[in-house]
C-alpha atoms as a PDB file:
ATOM      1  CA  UNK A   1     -29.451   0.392  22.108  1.00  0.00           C
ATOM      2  CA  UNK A   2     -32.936   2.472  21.702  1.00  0.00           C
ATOM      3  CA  UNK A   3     -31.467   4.895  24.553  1.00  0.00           C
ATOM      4  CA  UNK A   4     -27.905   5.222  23.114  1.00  0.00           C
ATOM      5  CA  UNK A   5     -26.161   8.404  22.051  1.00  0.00           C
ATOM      6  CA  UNK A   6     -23.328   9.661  20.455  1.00  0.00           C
ATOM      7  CA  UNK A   7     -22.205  12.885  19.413  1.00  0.00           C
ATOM      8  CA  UNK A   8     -22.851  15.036  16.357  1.00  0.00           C
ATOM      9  CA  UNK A   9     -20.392  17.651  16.570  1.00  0.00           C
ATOM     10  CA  UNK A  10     -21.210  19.084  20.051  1.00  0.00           C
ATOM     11  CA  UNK A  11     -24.997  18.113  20.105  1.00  0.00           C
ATOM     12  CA  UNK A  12     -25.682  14.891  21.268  1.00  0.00           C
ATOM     13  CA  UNK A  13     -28.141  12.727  19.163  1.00  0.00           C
ATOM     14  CA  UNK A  14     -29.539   9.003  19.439  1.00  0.00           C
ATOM     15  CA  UNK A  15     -26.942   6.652  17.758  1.00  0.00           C
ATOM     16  CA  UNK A  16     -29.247   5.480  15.390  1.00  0.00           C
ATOM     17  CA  UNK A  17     -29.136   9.281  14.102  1.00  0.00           C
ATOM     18  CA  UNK A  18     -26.066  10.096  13.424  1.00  0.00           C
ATOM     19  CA  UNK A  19     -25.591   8.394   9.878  1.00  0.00           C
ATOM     20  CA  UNK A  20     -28.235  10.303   8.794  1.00  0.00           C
ATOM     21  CA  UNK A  21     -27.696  13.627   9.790  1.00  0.00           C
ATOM     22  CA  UNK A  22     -23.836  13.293   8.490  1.00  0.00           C
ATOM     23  CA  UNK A  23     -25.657  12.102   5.029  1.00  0.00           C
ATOM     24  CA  UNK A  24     -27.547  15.690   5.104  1.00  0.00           C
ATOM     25  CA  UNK A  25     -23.810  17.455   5.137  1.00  0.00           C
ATOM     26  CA  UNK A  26     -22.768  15.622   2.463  1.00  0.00           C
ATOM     27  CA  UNK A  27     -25.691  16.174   0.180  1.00  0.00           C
ATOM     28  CA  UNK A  28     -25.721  19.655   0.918  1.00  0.00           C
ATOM     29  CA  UNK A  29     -21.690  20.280   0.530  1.00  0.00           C
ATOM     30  CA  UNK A  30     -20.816  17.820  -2.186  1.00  0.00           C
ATOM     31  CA  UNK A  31     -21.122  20.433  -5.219  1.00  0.00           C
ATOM     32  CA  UNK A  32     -18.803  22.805  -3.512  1.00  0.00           C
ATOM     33  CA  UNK A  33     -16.880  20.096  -1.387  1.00  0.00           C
ATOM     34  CA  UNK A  34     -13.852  20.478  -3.696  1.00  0.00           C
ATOM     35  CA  UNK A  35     -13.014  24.132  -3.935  1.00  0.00           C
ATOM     36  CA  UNK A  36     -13.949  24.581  -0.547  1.00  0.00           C
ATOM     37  CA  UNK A  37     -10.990  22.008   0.394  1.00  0.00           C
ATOM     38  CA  UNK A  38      -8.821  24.413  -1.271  1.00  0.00           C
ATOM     39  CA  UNK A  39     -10.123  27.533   0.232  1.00  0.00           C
ATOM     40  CA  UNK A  40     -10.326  26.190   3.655  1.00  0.00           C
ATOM     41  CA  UNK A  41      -6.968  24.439   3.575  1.00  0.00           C
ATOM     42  CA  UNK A  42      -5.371  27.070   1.028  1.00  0.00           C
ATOM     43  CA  UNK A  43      -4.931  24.074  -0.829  1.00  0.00           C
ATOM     44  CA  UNK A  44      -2.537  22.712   1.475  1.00  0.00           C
ATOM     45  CA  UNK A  45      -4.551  19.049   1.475  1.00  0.00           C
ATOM     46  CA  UNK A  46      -3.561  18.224  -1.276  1.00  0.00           C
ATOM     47  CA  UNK A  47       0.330  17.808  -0.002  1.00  0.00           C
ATOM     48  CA  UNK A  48      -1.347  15.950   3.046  1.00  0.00           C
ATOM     49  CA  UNK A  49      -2.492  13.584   0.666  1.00  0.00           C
ATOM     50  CA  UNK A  50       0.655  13.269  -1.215  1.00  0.00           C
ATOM     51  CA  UNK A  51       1.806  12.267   1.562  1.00  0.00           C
ATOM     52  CA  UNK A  52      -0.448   9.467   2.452  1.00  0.00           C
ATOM     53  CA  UNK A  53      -0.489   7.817  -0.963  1.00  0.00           C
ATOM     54  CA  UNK A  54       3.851   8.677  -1.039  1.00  0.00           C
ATOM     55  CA  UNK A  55       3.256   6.148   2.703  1.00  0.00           C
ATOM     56  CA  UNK A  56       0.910   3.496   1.249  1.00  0.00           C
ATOM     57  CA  UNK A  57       3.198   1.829  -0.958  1.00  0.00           C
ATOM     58  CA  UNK A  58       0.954   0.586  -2.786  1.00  0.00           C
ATOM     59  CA  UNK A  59       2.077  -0.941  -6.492  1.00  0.00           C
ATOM     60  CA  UNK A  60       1.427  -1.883  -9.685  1.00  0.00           C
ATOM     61  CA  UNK A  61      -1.363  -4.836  -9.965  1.00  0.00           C
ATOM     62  CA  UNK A  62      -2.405  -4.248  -6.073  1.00  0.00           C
ATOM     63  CA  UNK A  63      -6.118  -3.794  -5.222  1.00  0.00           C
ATOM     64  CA  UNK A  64      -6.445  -0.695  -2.904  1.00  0.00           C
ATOM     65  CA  UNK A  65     -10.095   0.241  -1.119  1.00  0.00           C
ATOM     66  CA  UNK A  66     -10.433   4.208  -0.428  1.00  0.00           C
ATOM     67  CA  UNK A  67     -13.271   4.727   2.134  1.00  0.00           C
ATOM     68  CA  UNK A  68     -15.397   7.956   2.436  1.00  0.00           C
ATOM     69  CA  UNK A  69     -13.602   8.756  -1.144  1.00  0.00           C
ATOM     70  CA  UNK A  70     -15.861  11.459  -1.706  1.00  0.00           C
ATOM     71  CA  UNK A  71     -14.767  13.523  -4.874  1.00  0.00           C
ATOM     72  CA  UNK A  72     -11.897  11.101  -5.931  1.00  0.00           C
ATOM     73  CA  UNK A  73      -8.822  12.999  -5.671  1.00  0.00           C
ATOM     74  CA  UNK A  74      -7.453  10.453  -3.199  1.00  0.00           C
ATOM     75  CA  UNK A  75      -8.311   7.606  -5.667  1.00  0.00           C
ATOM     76  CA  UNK A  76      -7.136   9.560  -8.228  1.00  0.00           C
ATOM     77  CA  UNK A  77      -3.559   9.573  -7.472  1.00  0.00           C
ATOM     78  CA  UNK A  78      -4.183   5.844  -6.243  1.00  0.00           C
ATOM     79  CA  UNK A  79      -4.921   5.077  -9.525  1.00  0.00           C
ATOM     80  CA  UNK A  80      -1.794   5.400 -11.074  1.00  0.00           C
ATOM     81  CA  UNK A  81      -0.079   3.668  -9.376  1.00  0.00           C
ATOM     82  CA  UNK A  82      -2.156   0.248  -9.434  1.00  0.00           C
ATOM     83  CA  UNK A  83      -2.041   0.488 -13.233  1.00  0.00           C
ATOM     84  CA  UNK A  84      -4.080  -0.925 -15.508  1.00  0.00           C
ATOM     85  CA  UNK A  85      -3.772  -4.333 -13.897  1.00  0.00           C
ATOM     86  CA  UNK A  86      -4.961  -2.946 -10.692  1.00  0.00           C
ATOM     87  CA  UNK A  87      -7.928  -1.600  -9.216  1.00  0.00           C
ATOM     88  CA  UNK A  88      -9.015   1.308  -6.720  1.00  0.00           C
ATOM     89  CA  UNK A  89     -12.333   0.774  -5.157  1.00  0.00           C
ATOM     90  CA  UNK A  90     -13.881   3.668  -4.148  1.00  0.00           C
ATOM     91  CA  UNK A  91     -16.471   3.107  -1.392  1.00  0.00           C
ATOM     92  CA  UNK A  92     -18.317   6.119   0.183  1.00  0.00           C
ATOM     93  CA  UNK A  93     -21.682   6.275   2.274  1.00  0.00           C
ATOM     94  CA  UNK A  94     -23.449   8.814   0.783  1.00  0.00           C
ATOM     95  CA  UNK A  95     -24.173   8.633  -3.066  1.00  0.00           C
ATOM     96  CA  UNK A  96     -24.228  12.393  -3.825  1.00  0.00           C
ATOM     97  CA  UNK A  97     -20.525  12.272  -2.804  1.00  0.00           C
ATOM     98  CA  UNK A  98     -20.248   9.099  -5.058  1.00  0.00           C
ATOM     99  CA  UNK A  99     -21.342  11.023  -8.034  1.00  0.00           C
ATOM    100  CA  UNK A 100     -19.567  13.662  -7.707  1.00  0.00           C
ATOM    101  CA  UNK A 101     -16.063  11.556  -7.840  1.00  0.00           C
ATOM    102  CA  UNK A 102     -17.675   9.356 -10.560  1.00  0.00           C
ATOM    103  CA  UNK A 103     -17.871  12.663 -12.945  1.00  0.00           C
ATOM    104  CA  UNK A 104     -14.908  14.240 -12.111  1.00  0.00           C
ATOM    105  CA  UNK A 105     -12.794  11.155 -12.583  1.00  0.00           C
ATOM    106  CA  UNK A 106     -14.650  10.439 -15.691  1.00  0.00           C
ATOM    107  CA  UNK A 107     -14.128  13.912 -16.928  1.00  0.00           C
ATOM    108  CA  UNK A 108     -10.126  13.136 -15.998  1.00  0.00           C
ATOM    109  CA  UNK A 109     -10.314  10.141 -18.413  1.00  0.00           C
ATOM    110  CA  UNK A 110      -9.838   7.856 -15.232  1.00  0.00           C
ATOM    111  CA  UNK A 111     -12.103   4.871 -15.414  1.00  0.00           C
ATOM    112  CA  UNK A 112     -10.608   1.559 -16.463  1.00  0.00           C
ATOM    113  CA  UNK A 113      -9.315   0.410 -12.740  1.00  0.00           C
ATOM    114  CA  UNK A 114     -11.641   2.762 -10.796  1.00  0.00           C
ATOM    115  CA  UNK A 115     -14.876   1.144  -9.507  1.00  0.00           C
ATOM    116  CA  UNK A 116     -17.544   2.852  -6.659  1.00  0.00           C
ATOM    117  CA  UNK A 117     -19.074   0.834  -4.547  1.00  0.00           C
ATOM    118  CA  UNK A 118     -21.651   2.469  -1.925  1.00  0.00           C
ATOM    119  CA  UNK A 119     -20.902   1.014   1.428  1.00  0.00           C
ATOM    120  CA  UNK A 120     -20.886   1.689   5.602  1.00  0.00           C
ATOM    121  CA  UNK A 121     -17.090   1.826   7.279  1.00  0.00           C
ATOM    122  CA  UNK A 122     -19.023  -0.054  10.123  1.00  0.00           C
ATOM    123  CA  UNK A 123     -20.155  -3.395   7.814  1.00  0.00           C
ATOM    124  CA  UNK A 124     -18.263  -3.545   4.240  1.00  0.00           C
ATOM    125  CA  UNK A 125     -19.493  -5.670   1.955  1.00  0.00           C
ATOM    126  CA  UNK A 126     -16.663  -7.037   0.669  1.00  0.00           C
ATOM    127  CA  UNK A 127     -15.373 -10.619   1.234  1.00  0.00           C
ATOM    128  CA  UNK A 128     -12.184 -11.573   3.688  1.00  0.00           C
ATOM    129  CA  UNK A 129      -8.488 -10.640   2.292  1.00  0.00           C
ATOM    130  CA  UNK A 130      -9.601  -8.541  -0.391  1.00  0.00           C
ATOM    131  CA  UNK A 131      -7.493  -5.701  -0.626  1.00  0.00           C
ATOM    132  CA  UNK A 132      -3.824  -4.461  -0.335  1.00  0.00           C
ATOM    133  CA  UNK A 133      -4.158  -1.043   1.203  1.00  0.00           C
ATOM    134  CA  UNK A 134      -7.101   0.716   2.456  1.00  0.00           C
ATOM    135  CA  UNK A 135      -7.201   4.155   2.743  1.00  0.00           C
ATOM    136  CA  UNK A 136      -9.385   6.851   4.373  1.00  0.00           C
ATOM    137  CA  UNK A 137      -9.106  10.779   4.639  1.00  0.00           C
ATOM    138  CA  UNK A 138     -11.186  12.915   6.394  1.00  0.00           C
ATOM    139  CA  UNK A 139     -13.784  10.479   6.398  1.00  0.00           C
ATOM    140  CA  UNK A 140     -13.351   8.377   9.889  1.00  0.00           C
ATOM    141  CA  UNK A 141     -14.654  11.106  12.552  1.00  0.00           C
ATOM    142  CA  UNK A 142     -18.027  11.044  11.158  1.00  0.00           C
ATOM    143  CA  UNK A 143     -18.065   7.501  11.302  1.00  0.00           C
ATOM    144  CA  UNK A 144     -20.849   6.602  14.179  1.00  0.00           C
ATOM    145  CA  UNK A 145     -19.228   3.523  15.580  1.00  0.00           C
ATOM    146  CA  UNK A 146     -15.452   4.107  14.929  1.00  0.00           C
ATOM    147  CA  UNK A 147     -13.940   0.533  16.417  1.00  0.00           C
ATOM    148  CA  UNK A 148     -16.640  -1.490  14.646  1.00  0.00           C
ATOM    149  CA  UNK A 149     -15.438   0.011  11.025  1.00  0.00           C
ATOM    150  CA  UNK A 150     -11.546  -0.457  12.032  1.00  0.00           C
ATOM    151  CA  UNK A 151     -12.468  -3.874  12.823  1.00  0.00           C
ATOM    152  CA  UNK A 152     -14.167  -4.390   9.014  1.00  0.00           C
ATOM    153  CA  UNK A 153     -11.380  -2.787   7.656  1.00  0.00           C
ATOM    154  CA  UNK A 154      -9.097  -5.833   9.211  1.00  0.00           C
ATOM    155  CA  UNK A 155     -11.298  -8.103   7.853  1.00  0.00           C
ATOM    156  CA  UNK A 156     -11.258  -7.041   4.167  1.00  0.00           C
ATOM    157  CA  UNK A 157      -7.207  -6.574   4.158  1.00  0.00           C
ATOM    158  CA  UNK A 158      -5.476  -9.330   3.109  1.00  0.00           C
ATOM    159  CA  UNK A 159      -2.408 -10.312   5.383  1.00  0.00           C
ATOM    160  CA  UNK A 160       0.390  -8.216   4.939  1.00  0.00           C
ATOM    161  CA  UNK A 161      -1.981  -4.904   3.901  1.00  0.00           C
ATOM    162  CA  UNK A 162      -2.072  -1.891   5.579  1.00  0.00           C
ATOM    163  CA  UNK A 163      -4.416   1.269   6.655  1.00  0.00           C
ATOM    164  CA  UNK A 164      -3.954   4.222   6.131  1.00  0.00           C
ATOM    165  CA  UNK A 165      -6.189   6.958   8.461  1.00  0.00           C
ATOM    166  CA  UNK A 166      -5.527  10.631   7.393  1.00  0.00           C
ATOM    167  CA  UNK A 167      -7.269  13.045   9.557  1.00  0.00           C
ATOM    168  CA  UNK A 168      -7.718  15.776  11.472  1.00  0.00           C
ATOM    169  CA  UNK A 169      -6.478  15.679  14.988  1.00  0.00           C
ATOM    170  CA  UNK A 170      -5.144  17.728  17.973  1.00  0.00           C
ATOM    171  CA  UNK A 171      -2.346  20.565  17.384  1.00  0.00           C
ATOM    172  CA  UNK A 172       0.719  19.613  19.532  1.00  0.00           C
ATOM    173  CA  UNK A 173       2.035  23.779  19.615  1.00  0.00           C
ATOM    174  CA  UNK A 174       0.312  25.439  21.908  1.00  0.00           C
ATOM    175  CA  UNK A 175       0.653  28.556  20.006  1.00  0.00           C
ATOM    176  CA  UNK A 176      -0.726  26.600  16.988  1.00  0.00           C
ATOM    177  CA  UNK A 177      -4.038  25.650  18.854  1.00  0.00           C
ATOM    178  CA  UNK A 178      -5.045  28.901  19.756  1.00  0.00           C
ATOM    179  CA  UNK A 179      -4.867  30.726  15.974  1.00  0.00           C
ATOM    180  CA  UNK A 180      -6.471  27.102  14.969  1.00  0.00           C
ATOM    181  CA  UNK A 181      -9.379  27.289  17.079  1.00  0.00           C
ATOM    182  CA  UNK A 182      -9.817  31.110  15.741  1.00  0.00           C
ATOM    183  CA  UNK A 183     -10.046  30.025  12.625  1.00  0.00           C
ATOM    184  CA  UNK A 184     -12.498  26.634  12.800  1.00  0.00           C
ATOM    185  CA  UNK A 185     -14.957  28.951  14.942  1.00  0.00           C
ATOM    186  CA  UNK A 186     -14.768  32.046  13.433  1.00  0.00           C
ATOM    187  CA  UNK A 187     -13.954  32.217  10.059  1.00  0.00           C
ATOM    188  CA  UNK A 188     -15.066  28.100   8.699  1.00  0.00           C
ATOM    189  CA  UNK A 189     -18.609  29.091   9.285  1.00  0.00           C
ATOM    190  CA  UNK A 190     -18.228  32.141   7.450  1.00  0.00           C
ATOM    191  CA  UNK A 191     -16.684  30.571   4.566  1.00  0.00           C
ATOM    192  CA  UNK A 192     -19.397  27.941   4.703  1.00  0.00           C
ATOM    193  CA  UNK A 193     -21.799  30.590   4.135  1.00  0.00           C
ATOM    194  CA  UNK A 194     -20.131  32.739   1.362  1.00  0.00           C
ATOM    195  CA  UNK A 195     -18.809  30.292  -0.435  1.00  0.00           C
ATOM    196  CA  UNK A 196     -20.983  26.743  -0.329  1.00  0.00           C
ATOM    197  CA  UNK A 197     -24.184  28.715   1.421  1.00  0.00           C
ATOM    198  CA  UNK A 198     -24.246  26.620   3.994  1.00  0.00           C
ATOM    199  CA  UNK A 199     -22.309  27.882   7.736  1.00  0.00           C
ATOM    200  CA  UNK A 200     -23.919  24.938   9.916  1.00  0.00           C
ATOM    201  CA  UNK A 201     -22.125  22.480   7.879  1.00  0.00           C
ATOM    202  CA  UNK A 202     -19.126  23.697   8.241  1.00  0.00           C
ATOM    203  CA  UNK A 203     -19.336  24.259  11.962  1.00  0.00           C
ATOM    204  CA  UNK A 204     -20.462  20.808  12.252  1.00  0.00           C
ATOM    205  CA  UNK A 205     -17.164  20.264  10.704  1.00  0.00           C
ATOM    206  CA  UNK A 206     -15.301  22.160  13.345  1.00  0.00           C
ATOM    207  CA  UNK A 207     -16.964  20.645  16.093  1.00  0.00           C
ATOM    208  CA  UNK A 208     -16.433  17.375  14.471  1.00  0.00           C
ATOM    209  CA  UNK A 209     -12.843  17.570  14.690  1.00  0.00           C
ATOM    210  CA  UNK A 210     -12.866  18.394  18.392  1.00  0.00           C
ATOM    211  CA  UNK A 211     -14.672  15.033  18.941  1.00  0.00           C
ATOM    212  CA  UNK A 212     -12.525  12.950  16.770  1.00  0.00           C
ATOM    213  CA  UNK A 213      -9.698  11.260  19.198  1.00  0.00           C
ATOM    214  CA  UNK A 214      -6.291  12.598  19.272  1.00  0.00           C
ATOM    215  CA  UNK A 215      -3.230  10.923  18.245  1.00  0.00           C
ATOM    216  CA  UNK A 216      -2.659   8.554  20.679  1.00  0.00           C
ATOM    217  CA  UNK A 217      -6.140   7.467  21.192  1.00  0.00           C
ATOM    218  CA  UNK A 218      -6.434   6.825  17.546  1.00  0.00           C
ATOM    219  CA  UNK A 219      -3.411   4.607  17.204  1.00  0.00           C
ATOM    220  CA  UNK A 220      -4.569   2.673  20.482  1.00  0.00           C
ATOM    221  CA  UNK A 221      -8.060   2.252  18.761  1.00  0.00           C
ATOM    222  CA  UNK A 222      -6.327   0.856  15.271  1.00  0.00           C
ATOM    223  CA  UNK A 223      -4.323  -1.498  17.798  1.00  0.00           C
ATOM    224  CA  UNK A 224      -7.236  -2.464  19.635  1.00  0.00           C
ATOM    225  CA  UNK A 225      -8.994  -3.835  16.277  1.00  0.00           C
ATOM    226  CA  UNK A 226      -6.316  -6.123  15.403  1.00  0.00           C
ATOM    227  CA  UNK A 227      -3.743  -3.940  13.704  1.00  0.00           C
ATOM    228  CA  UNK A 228       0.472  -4.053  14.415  1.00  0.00           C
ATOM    229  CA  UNK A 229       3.100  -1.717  14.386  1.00  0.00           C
ATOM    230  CA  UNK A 230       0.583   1.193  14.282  1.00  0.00           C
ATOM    231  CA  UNK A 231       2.224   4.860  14.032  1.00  0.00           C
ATOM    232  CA  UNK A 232       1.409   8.545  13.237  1.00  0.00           C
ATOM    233  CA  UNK A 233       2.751  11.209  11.474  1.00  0.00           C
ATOM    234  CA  UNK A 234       1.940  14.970  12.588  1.00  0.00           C
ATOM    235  CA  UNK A 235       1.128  16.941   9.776  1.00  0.00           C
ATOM    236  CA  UNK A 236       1.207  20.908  10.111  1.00  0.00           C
ATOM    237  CA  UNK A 237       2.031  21.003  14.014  1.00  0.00           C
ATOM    238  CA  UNK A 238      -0.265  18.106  13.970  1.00  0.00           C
ATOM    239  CA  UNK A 239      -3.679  20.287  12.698  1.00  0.00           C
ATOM    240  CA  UNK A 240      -3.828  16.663  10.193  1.00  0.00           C
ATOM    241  CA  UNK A 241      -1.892  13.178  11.320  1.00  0.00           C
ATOM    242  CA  UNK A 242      -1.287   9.854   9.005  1.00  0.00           C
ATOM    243  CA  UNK A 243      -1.930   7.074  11.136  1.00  0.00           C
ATOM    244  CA  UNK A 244      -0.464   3.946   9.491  1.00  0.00           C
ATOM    245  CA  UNK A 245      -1.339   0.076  10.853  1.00  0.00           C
ATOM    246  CA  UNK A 246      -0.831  -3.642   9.199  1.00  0.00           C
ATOM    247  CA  UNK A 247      -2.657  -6.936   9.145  1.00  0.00           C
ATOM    248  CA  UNK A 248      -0.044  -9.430   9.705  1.00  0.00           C
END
């Protein structure tokens, strides 16, 4: 294991170094991480995750884990509809990101079903069949080891629940990919530095997204963890898919 690597963005680093150097783009984008989700996306994301919690179907009284939940708009929406006699935990890797969510869901008078919970994808402390749904967005490419955290998400879902992946992927228009790749190299980074003053992290994210498997791979690594009737839903000529799987 001492000689492993893996990949952060285009550099390759020891495995044991990724986590860390993922934590240091969080810390340093979590004040801005909101409005520059808006800016980069031109606020499209938030009808990308609409569209995740609309295919969740999660309901009233259900207990519903949202992984790398970051600021909490995700959980937000999730929130609702568990009701009062529900819950939404909210489990994210780095605490800056954590506090961020806690305030602004605070400050949005959400906090009788919401609870935060700092936790690795890879090894979730939570026991066997605990929740309903689990959901993750834009969270699972910077995951080091991406088939150990599928396989803890199985474990936590109760039979019958379902995961939800929404993430970047690979444009399926030709066309598409070209103007796309423009934009993550060129103008990202300079985004990054106008706007959040700091252009490496968002490069990082660019690259990150090149590294992150495609469709197909993704579904075949949900199926390969234990999950059934896996599927995915292109999003924007497929710049963003919803992959879907169940614990039967």
């Amino acid at each position: 294991m001492t000689n492993k690597t893996t990949h952060f963005g285009y550099e390759q680093v020891a495995w044991s170094d990724k986590q860390h150097r993922v934590g240091g783009v969080f810390d340093s984008v979590a004040g801005s991480y909101d409005l520059m989700n808006d800016v980069m996306s031109f606020g499209v994301h938030r009808l990308w995750k609409r569209f995740a919690v609309e295919r969740s179907g999660v309901r009233r009284g259900q207990r519903v884990l949202d992984l790398a939940g970051g600021t909490g708009d995700l959980a937000e929406r999730l929130s609702r509809l568990v009701g009062k006699d529900g819950e939404v935990v909210i489990g994210d890797i780095n605490k800056a990101m954590l506090s961020v969510g806690r305030e602004r869901l605070i400050d949005h008078g959400i906090c009788d079903n919401v609870r935060y919970v700092q936790a690795n994808a890879e090894n979730l402390p939570f026991p066997e069949n605990s929740f309903d749904c689990i959901t993750i967005a834009f969270g699972l490419r910077n995951v080091t080891d991406k088939s150990r955290a599928l396989e803890s998400m199985y474990t936590v879902l109760k039979p019958g629940g379902r995961l939800l992946v929404l993430e970047f992927s690979k444009p399926v228009l030709p066309a598409l990919k070209q103007a796309y790749d423009l934009y993550s190299f060129r103008v990202l980074p300079l985004m990054g530095r106008l706007i959040a003053r700091d252009e490496s992290s968002y490069r990082y994210l660019a690259e990150s997204i090149r590294m992150h498997p495609d469709q197909k791979e993704l579904k075949s690594l949900m199926e390969q963890a234990g999950f059934e009737d896996c599927e995915y839903f292109n999003l924007s000529g497929g710049i963003v898919a919803l992959h879907r799987g169940y614990r039967y």
